[in-house]
C-alpha atoms as a PDB file:
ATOM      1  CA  UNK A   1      76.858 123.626 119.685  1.00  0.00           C
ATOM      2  CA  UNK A   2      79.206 120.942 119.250  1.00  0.00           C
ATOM      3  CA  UNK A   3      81.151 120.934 115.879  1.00  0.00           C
ATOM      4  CA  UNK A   4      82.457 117.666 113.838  1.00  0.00           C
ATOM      5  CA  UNK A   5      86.346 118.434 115.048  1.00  0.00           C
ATOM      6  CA  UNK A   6      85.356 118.556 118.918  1.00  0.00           C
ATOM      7  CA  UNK A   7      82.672 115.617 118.596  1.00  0.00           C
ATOM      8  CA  UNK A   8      85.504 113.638 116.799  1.00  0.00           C
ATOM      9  CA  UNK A   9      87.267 113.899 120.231  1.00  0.00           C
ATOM     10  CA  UNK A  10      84.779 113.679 122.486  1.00  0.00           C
ATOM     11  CA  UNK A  11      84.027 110.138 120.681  1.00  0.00           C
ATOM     12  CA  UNK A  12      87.796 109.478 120.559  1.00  0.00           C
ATOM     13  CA  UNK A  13      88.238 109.827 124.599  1.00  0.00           C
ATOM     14  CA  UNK A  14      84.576 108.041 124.843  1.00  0.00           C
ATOM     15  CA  UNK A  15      85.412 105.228 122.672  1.00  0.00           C
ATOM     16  CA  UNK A  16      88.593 104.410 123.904  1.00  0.00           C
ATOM     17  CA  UNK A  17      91.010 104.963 121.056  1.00  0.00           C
ATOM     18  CA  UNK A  18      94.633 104.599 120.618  1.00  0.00           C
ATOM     19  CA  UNK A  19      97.553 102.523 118.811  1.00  0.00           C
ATOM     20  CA  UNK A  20      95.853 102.302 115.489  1.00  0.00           C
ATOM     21  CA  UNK A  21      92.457 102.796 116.219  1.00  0.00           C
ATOM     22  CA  UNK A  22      91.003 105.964 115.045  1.00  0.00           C
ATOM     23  CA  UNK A  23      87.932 107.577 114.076  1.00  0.00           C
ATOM     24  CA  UNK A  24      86.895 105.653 111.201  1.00  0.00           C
ATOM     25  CA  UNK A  25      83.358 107.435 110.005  1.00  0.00           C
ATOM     26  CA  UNK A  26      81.073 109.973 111.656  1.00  0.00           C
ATOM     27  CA  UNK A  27      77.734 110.593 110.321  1.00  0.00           C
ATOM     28  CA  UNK A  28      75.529 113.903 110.618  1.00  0.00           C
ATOM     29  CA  UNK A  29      72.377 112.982 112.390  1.00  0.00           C
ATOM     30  CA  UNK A  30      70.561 116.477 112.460  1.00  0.00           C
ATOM     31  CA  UNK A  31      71.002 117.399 116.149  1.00  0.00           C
ATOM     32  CA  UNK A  32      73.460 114.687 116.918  1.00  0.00           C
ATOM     33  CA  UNK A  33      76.411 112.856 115.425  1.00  0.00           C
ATOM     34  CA  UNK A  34      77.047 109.458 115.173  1.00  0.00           C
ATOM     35  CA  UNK A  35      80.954 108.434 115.105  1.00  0.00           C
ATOM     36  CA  UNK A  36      82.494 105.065 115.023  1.00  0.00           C
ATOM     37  CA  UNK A  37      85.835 104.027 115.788  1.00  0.00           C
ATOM     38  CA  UNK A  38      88.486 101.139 114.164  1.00  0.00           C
ATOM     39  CA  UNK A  39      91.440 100.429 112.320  1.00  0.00           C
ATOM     40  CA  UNK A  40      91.198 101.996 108.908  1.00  0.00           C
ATOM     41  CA  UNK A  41      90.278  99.122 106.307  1.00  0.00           C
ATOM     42  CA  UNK A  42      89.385  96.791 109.121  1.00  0.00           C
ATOM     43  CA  UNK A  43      85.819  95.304 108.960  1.00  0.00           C
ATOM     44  CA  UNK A  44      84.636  94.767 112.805  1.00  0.00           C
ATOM     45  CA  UNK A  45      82.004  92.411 113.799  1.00  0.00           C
ATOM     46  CA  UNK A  46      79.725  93.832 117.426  1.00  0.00           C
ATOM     47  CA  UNK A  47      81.192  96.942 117.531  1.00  0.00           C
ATOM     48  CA  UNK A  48      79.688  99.867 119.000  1.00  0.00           C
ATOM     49  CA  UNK A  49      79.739 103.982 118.160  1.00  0.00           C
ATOM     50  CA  UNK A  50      79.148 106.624 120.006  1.00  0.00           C
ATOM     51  CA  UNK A  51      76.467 108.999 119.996  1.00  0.00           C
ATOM     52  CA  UNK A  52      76.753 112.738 120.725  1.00  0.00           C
ATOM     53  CA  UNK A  53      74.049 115.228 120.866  1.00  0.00           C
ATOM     54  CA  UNK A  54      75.125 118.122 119.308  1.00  0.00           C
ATOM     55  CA  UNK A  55      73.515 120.757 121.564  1.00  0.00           C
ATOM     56  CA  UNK A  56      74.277 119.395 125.004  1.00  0.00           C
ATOM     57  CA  UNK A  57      77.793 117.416 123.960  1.00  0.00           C
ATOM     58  CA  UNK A  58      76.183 114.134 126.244  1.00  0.00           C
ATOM     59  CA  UNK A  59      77.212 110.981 124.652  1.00  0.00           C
ATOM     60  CA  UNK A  60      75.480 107.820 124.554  1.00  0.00           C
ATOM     61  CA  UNK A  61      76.672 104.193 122.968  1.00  0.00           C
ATOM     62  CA  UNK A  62      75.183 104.409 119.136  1.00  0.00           C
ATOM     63  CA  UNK A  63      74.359 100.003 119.261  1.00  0.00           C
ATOM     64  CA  UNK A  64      72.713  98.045 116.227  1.00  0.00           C
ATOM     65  CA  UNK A  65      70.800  96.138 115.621  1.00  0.00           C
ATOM     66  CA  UNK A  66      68.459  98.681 116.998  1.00  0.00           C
ATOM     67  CA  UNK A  67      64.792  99.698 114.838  1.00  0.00           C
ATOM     68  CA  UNK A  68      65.271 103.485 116.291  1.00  0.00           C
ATOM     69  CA  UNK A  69      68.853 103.410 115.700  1.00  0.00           C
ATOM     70  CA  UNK A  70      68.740 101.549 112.246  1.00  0.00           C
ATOM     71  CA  UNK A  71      66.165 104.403 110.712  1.00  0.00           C
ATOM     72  CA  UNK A  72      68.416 107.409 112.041  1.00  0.00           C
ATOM     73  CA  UNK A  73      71.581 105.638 110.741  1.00  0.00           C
ATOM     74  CA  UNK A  74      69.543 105.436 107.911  1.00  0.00           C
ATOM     75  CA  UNK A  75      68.514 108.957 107.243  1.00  0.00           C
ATOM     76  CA  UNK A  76      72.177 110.415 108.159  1.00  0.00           C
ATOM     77  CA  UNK A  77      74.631 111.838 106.045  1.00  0.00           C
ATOM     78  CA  UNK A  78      78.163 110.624 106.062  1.00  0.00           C
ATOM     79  CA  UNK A  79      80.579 113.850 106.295  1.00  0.00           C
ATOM     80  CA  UNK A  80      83.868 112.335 107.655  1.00  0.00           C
ATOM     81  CA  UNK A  81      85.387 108.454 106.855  1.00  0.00           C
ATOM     82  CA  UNK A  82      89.101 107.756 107.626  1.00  0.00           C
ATOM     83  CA  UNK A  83      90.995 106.197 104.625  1.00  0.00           C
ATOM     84  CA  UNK A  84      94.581 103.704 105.213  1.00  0.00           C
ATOM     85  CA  UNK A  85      96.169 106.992 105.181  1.00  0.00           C
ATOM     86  CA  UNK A  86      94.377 108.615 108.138  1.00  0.00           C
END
């Protein structure tokens, strides 16, 4: 089972962070997360998250607009957001 802390780094390595881009929000998905990554405080336009199942630790792009992905996004629970201070 893959916890918040480790799918926080998975998504780091997978999403290419570094400098000051972080993990900005991760969402609970019920058997997968959903993380995104940014500059705190920094809107992005086309970005992309990554998703992680939760049982297996495979990790897929999370892309919108997408209907599937839209409706889980929608029916998550945000448990982690990175503030300035992060």
């Amino acid at each position: 089972m893959i916890e918040l802390e480790e799918a926080k780094k998975i998504a780091f390595d997978y999403l290419k962070c570094s400098g000051d881009r972080v993990i900005t929000k991760v969402f609970d998905a019920g058997d997968e997360w959903i993380i995104y990554a940014g500059i705190p405080g920094v809107k992005q336009v086309g970005a992309y998250g990554a998703l992680i199942n939760k049982n297996e630790g495979n990790v897929k792009p999370f892309k919108l607009p997408s209907p599937e992905n839209f409706k889980k996004l929608k029916s998550s629970e945000l448990v982690y957001e990175a503030t300035s201070n992060t």
